[in-house]
Protein backbone atom coordinates (compact mmCIF):
# COMPACT_ATOMS: atom_id res chain seq x y z
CA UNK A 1 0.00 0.00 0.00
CA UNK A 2 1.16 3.43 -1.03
CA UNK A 3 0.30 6.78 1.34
CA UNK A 4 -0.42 10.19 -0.35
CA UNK A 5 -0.71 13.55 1.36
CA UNK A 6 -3.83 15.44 0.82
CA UNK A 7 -3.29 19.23 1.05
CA UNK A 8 -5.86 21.82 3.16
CA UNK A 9 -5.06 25.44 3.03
CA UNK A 10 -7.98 27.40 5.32
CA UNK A 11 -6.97 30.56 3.04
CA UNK A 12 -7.74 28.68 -0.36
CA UNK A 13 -11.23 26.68 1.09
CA UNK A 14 -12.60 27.66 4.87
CA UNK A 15 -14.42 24.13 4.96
CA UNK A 16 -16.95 25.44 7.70
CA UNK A 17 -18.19 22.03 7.51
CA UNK A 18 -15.07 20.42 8.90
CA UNK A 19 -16.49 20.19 12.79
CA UNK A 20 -19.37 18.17 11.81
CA UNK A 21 -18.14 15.85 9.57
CA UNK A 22 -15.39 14.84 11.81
CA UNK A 23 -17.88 14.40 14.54
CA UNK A 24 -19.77 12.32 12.45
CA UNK A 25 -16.05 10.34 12.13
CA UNK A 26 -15.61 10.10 15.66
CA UNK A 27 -19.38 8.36 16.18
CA UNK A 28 -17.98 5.80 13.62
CA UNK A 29 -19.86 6.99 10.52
CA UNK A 30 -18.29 5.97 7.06
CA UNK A 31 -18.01 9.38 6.05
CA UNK A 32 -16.91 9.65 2.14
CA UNK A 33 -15.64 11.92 0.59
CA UNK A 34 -13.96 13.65 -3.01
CA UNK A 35 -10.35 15.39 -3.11
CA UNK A 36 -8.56 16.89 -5.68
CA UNK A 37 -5.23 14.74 -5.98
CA UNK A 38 -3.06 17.34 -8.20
CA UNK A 39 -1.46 15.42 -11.53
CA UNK A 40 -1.22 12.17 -9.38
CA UNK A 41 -2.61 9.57 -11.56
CA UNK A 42 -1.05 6.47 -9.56
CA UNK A 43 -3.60 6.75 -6.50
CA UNK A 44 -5.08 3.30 -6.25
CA UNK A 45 -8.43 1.90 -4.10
CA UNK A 46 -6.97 0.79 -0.80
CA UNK A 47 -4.12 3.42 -0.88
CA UNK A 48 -3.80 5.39 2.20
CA UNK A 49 -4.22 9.46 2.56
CA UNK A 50 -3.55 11.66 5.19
CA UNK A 51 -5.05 14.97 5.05
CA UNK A 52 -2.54 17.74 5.68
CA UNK A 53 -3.63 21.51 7.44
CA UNK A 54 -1.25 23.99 5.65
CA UNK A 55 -0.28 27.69 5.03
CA UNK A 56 -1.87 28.71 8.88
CA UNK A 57 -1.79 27.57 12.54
CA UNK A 58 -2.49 25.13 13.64
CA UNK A 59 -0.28 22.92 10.92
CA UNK A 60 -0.27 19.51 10.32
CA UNK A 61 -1.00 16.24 9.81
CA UNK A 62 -5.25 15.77 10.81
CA UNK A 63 -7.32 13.20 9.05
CA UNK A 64 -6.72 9.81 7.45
CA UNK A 65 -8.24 7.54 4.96
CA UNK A 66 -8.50 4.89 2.50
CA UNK A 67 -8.65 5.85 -0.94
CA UNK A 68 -11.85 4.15 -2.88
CA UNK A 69 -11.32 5.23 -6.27
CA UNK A 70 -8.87 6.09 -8.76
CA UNK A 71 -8.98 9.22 -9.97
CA UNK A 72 -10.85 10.79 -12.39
CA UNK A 73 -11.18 13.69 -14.56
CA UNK A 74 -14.15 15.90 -13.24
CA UNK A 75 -14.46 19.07 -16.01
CA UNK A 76 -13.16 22.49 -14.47
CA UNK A 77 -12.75 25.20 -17.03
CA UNK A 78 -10.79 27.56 -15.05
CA UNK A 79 -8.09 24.93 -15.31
CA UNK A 80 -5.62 24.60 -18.74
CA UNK A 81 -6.25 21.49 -19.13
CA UNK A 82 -10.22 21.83 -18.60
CA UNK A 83 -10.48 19.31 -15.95
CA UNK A 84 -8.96 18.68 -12.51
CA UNK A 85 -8.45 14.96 -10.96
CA UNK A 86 -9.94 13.97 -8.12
CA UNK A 87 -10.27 10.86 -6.04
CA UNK A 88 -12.58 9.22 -3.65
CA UNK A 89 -11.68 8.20 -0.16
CA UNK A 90 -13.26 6.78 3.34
CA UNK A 91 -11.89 8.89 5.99
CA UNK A 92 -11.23 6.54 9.28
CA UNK A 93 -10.08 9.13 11.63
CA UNK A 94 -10.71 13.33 11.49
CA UNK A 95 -10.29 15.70 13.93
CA UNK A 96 -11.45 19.42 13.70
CA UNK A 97 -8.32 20.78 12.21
CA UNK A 98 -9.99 24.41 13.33
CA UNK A 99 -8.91 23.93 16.73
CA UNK A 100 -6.12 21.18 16.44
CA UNK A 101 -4.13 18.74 14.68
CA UNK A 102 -3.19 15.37 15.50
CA UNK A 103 0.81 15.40 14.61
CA UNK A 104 2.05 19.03 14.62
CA UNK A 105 3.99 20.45 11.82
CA UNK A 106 6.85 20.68 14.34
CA UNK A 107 6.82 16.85 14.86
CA UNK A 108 7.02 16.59 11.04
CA UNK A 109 10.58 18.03 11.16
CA UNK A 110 12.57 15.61 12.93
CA UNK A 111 14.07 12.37 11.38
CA UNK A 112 12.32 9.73 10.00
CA UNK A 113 9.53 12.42 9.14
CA UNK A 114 12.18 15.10 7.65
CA UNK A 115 13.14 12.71 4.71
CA UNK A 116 9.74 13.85 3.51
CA UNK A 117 8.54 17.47 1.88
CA UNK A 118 5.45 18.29 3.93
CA UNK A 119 4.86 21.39 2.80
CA UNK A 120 3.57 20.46 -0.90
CA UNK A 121 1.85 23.03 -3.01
CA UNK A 122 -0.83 20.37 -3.78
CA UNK A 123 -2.52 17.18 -3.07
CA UNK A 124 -1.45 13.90 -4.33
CA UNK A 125 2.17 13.77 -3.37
CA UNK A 126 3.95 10.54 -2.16
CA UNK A 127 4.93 9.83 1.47
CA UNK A 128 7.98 8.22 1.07
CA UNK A 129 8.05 4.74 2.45
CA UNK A 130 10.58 5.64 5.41
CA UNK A 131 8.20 8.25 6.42
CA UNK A 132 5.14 6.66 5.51
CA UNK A 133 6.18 4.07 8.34
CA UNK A 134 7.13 6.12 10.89
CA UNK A 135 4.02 8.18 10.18
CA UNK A 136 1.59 5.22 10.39
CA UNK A 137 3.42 4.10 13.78
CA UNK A 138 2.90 7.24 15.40
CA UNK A 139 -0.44 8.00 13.56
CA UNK A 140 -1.38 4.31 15.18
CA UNK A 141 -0.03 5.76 18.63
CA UNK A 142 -2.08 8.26 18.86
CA UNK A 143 -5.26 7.59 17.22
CA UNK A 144 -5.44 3.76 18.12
CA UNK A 145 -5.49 0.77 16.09
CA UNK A 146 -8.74 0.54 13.96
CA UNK A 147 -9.88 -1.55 10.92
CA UNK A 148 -10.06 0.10 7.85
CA UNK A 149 -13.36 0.98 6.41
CA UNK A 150 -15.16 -1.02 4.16
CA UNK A 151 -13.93 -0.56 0.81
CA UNK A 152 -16.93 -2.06 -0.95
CA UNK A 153 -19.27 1.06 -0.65
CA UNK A 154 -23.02 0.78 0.03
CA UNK A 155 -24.94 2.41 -2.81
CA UNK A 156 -25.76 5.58 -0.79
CA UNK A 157 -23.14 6.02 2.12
CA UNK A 158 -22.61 9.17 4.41
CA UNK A 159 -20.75 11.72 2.67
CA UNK A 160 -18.88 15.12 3.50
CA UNK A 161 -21.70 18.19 4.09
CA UNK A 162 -18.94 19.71 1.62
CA UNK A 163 -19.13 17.13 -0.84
CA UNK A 164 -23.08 18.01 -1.25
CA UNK A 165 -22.02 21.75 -1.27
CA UNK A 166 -19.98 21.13 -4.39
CA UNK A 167 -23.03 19.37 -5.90
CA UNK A 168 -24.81 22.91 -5.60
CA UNK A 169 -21.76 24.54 -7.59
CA UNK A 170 -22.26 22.15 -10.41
CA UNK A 171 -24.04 23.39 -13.68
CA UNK A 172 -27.07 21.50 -13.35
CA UNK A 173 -26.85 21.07 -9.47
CA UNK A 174 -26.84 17.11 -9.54
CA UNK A 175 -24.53 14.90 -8.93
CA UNK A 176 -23.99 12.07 -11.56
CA UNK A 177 -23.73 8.34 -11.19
CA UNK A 178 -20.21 6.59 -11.20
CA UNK A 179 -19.43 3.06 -10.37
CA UNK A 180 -22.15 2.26 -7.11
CA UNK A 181 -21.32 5.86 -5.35
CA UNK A 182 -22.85 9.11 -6.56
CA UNK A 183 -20.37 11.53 -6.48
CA UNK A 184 -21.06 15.33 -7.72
CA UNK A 185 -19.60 16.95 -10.30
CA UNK A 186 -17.78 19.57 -9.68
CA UNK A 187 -17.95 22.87 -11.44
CA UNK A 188 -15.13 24.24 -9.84
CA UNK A 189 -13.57 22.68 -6.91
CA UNK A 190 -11.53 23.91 -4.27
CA UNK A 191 -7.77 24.11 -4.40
CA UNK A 192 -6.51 22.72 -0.57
């Protein structure tokens, strides 16, 4: 399994949903949700993501997941290329990165972590595997030890309040059918 970090920046996206949804993590909900992944193309189902608080305090390291599908192009026209990639993911632990994060940006800089660049302009970037380790020791530490989420998706599971925001950006305001999970389009997503 391969880990990818998945970039927030508060000044490019607020996410005023972020308290609920990770409440809704903590009660053991399934919570899904879509991310932009940058030009990463190798992101696989079953990969692991860790969601990344950047750019203001407090930074670092504050959610985790499994990805559950590979990405895909969703149209963006304020992009060159007319489309941006995004992925889907489980998240299996998410704390309110408002108030706190989980590993501190601090934390990041010592060795084994400081073989890796945290501070990526955008999602999608490889944890190397020395860090990856180290990362999903501590992560393991201080979260707990949990099975991962189900990777076979009911038809209609819990999703991110944002995700159904971005469904209200779209052009027609619906989001389409892919695979067994309904995902929205977005119009123009967020940059994290």
């Amino acid at each position: 399994m391969t880990a990818f970090l998945l970039i927030w920046s508060p000044k490019k996206w607020p996410w005023p949903e972020l308290p609920d949804v990770a409440k809704r993590v903590a009660a053991g909900v399934a919570v899904a949700d879509v991310w932009g992944c940058g030009f990463a193309r190798g992101i696989l189902p079953g990969d692991r993501v860790f969601l990344h608080r950047v750019a203001t305090e407090p930074k670092g390291i504050f959610g985790s997941g499994y990805v559950t599908r590979a990405p895909y192009e969703v149209p963006d026209p304020a992009t060159k290329r007319g489309y941006r990639l995004c992925i889907d993911f489980v998240y299996d632990w998410l704390v309110d990165a408002h108030e706190h994060v989980v590993i501190p940006r601090d934390m990041l800089r010592v060795h084994p972590f400081s073989v890796q660049t945290w501070d990526a302009q955008s999602s999608g970037t490889v944890i190397k595997p020395i860090a990856e380790g180290a990362l999903e020791k501590r992560w393991t530490e201080l979260t707990g030890k949990r099975k991962p989420p189900q990777l076979d998706a009911p038809v209609d599971p819990a999703r991110s309040t944002k995700t159904a925001a971005h469904a209200a950006q779209s052009p027609t305001g619906t989001a389409p059918v892919e695979s067994s999970i309904s995902r929205p389009a977005r119009k123009r997503a967020p940059r994290r």
